[in-house]
Protein backbone atom coordinates (compact mmCIF):
# COMPACT_ATOMS: atom_id res chain seq x y z
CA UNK A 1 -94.39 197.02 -12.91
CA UNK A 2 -95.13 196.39 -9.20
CA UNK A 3 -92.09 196.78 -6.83
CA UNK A 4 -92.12 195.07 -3.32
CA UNK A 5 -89.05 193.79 -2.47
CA UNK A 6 -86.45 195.96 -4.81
CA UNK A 7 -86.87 199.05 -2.68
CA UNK A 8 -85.92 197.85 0.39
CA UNK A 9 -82.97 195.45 -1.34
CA UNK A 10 -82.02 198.91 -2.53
CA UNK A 11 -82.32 200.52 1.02
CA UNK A 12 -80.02 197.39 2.67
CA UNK A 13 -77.62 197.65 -0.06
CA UNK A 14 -76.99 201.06 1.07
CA UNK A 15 -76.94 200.42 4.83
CA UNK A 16 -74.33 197.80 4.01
CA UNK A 17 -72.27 200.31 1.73
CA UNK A 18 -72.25 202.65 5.44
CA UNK A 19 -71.33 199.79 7.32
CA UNK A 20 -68.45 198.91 4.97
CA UNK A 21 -67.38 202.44 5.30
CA UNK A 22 -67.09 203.02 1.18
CA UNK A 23 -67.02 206.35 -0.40
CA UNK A 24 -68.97 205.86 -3.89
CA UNK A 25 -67.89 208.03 -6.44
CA UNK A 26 -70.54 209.04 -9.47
CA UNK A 27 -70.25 211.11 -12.10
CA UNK A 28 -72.57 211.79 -15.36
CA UNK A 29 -75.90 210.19 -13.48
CA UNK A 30 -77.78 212.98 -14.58
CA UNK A 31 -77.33 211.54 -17.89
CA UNK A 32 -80.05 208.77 -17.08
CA UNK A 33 -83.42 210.25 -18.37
CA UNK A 34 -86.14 209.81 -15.01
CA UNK A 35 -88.50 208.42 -17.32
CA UNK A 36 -89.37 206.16 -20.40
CA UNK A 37 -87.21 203.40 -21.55
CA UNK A 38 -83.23 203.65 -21.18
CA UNK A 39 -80.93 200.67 -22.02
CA UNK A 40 -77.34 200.87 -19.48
CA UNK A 41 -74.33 199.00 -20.75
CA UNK A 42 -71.43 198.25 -18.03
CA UNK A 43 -68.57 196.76 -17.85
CA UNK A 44 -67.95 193.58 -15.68
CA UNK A 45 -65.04 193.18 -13.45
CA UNK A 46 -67.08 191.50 -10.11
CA UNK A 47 -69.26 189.62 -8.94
CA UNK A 48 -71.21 192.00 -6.73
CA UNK A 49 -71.37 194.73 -9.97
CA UNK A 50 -75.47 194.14 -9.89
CA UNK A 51 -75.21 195.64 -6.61
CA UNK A 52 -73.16 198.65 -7.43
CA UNK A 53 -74.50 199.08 -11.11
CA UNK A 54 -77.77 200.53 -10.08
CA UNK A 55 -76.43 203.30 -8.32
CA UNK A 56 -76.01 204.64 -12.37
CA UNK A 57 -79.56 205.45 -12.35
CA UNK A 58 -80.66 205.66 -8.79
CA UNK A 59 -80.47 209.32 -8.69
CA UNK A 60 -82.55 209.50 -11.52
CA UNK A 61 -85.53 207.12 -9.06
CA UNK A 62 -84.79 204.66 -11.79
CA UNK A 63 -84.59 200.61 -10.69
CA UNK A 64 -82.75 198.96 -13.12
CA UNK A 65 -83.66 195.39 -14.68
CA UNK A 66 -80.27 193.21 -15.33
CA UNK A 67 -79.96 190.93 -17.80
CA UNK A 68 -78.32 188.30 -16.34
CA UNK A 69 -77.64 184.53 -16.54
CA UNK A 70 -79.81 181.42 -15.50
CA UNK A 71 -77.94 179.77 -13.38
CA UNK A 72 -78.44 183.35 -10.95
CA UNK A 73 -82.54 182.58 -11.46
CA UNK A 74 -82.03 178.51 -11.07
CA UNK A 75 -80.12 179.07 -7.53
CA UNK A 76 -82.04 178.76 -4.34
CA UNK A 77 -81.25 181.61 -2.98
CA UNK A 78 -80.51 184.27 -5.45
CA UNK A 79 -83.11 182.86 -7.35
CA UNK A 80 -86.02 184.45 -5.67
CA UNK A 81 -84.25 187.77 -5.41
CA UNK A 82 -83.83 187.90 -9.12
CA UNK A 83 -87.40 187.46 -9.82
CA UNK A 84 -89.15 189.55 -7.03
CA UNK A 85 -87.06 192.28 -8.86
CA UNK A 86 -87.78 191.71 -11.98
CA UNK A 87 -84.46 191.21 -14.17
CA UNK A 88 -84.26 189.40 -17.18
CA UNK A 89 -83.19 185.43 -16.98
CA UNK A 90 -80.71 184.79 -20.30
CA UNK A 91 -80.02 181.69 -21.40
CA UNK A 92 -76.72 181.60 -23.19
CA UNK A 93 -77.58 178.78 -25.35
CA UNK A 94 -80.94 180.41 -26.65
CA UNK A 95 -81.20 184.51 -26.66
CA UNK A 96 -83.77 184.85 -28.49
CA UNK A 97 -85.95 185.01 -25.76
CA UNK A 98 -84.31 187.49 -23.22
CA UNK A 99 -83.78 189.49 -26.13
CA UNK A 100 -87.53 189.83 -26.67
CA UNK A 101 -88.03 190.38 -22.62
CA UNK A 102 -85.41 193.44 -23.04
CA UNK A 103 -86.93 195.06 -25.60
CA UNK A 104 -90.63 194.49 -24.45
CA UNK A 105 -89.07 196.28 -20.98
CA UNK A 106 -87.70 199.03 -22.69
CA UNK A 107 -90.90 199.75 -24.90
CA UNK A 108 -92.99 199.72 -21.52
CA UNK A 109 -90.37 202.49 -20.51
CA UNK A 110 -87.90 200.20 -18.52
CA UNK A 111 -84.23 200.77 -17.32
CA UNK A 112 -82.34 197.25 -18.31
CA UNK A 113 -78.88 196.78 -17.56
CA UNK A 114 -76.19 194.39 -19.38
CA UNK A 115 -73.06 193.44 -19.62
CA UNK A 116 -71.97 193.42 -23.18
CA UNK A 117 -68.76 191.41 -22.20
CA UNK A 118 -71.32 188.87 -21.05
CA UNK A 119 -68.47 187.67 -18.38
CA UNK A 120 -66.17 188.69 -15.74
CA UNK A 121 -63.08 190.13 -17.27
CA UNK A 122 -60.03 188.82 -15.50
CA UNK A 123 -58.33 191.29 -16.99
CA UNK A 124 -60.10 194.29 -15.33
CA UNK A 125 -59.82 195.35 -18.88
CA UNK A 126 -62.89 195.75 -21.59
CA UNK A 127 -62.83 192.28 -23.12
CA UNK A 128 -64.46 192.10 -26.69
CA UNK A 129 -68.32 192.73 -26.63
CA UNK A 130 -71.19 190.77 -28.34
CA UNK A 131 -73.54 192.97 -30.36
CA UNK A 132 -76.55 192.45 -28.21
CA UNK A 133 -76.67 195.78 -26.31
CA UNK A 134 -76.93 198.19 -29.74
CA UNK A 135 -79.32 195.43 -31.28
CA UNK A 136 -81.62 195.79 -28.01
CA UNK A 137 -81.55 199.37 -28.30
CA UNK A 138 -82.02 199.84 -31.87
CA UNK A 139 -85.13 197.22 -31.66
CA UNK A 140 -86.37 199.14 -28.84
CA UNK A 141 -85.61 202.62 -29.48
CA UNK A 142 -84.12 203.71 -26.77
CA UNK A 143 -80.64 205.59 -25.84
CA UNK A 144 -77.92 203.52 -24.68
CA UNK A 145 -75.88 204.62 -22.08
CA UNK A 146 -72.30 203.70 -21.44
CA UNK A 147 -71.38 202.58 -17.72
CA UNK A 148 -68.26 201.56 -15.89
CA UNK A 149 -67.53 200.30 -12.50
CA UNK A 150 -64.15 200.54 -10.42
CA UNK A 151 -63.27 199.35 -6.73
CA UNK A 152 -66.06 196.51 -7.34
CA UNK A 153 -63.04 193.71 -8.30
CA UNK A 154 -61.52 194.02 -5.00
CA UNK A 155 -64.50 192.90 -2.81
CA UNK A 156 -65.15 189.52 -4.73
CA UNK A 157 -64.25 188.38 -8.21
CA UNK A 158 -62.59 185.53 -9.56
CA UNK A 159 -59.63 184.11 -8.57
CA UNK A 160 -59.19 186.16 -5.36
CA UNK A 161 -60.87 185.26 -1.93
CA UNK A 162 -63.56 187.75 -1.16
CA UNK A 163 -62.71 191.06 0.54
CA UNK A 164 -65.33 192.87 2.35
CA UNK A 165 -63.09 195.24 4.63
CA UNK A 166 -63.66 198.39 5.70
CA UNK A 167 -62.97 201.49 3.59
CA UNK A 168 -62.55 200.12 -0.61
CA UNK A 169 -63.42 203.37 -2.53
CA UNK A 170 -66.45 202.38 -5.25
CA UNK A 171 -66.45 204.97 -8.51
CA UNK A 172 -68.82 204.30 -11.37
CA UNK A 173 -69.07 206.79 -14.60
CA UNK A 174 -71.90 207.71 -16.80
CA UNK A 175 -71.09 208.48 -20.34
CA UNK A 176 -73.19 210.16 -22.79
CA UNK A 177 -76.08 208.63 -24.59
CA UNK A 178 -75.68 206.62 -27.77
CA UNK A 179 -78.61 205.91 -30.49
CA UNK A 180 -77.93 202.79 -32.38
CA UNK A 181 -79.59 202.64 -35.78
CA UNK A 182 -79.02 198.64 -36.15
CA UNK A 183 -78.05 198.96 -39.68
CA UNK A 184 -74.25 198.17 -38.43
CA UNK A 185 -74.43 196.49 -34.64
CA UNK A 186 -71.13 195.62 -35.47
CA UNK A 187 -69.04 199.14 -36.09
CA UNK A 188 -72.50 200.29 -33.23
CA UNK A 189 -70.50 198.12 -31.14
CA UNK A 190 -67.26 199.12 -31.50
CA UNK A 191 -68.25 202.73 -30.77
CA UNK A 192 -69.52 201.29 -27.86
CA UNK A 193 -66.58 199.49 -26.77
CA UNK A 194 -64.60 202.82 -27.87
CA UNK A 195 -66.80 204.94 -25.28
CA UNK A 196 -66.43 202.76 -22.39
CA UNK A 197 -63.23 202.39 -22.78
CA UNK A 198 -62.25 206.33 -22.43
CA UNK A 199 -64.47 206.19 -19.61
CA UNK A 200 -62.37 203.12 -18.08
CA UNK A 201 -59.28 204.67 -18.08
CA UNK A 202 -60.75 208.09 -16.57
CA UNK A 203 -62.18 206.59 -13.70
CA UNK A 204 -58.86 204.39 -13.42
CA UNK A 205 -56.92 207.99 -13.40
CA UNK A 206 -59.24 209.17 -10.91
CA UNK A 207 -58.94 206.68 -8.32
CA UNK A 208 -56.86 207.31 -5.30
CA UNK A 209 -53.64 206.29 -6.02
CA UNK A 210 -52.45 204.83 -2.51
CA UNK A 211 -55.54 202.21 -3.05
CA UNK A 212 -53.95 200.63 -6.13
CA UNK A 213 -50.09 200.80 -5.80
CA UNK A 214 -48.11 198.93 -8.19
CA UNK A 215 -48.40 195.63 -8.64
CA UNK A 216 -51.77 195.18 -7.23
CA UNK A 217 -54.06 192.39 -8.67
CA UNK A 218 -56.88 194.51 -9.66
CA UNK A 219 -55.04 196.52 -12.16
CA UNK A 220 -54.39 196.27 -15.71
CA UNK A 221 -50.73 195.10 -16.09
CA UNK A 222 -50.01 197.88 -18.52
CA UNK A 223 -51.01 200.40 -16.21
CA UNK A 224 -48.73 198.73 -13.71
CA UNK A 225 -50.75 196.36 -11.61
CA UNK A 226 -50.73 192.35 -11.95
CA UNK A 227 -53.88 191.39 -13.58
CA UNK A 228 -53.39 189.09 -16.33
CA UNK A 229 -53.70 190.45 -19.64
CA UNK A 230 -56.47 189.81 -22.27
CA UNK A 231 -54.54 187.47 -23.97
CA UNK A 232 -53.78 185.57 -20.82
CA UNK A 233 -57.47 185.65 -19.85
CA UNK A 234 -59.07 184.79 -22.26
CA UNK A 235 -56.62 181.37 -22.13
CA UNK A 236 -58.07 180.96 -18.43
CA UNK A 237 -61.40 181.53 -19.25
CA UNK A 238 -61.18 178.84 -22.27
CA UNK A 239 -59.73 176.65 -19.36
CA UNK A 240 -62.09 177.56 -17.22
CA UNK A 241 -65.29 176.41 -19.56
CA UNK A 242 -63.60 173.59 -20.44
CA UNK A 243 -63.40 172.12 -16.95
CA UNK A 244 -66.95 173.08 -16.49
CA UNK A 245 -67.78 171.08 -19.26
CA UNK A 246 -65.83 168.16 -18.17
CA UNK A 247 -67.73 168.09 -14.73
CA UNK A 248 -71.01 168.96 -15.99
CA UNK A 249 -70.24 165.36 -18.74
CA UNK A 250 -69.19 163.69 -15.13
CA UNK A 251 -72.91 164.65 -13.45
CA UNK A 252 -74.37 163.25 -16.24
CA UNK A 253 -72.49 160.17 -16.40
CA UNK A 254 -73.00 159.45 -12.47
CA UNK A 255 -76.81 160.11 -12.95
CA UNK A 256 -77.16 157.69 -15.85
């Protein structure tokens, strides 16, 4: 697959990380193979976690292809910058089809990345996971690696104004490779969630302590921060898609 424009994305990403002064954190990237077809799962806590995720596999010389919704392909700007790298448009109301892009990508020897909570959790927690990510992997046969992300939340997510200041410490950890079979995506899927979830709250220990005292927004409440709990998010996210809804019927109506 020709690369023009992902390399140097790549190489302003990490002038920007200097600029913003951040220390980046990884551990376990060794555990992305340099070649042939690798599926990364990661957890999603912000909106700029495409940017960071690919550090995972960048010491490897691996570009990663995220999965990712339409509306980032549709959009004028992003748009462009989606397809010159090559990641995979999904369309939530039909999967079929990025489901077939992944695993043609991973057969042609591929890294994909995706986000099996398919949204942002407002919990900063790992919110319950579809079963595509084993499904892709089994179908493709390829390992799947567990990911997760932590700092990312702070520079823009929802709810909060964006924060690009000086100095946020970034820490992402690479967990061991998994080899779905298919025969159960669900239980597959829980061992998933199981994984990433040991790997959440190590890289949650790990993190400086004076950059999330308690109370802060961007940590779970039950490890002391403010963030609203699963239960509570997944209530705002309902409200959330329900308002979308509502305008999306109003657009319609005003075109009509």
């Amino acid at each position: 697959m020709r690369d023009i424009a992902y390399p140097p994305i790549i190489v302003a990403a990490k002038t920007g990380f200097r600029v913003l002064g951040q220390k980046i954190d990884l551990v376990g990237t060794e555990r992305v193979p340099r070649s042939g077809g690798v599926l990364l799962a990661y957890n999603h806590i912000g909106y700029v976690d495409f940017v960071y995720g690919g550090l995972a596999a960048n010491p490897s010389g691996r570009l990663v292809r995220f999965m990712a919704k339409r509306e980032l392909f549709d959009h004028r700007v992003t748009g462009p910058i989606m397809r010159s790298c090559h990641h995979i448009e999904v369309d939530r109301a039909d999967g079929e089809k990025s489901f077939s892009d992944a695993v043609e990508y991973l057969k042609a020897g591929e890294a994909v990345g995706i986000f099996p909570e398919a949204t942002i959790s407002r919990a900063m927690e790992l919110k319950e996971f579809k079963t595509g990510a084993v499904r892709i992997a089994a179908a493709a046969g390829v390992p799947l690696i567990p990911v997760v992300m932590w700092g990312t939340q702070r520079m823009m997510t929802k709810d909060h104004p964006r924060d690009f200041s000086r100095g946020k410490p970034i820490a992402l950890r690479v967990g061991s490779p998994m080899y779905p079979s298919g025969e159960d995506p669900v239980a597959e899927t829980a061992a998933l969630r199981a994984a990433m979830s040991a790997l959440l709250e190590d890289v949650i220990d790990a993190y400086p302590a004076d950059e999330q005292p308690p109370g802060c927004w961007w940590l779970p409440q039950r490890l002391g921060g403010s963030a609203p709990t699963l239960k509570q998010a997944a209530q705002m996210d309902a409200e959330e898609k329900r308002q979308r809804a509502e305008r999306r019927a109003a657009r319609r109506a005003a075109e009509s």
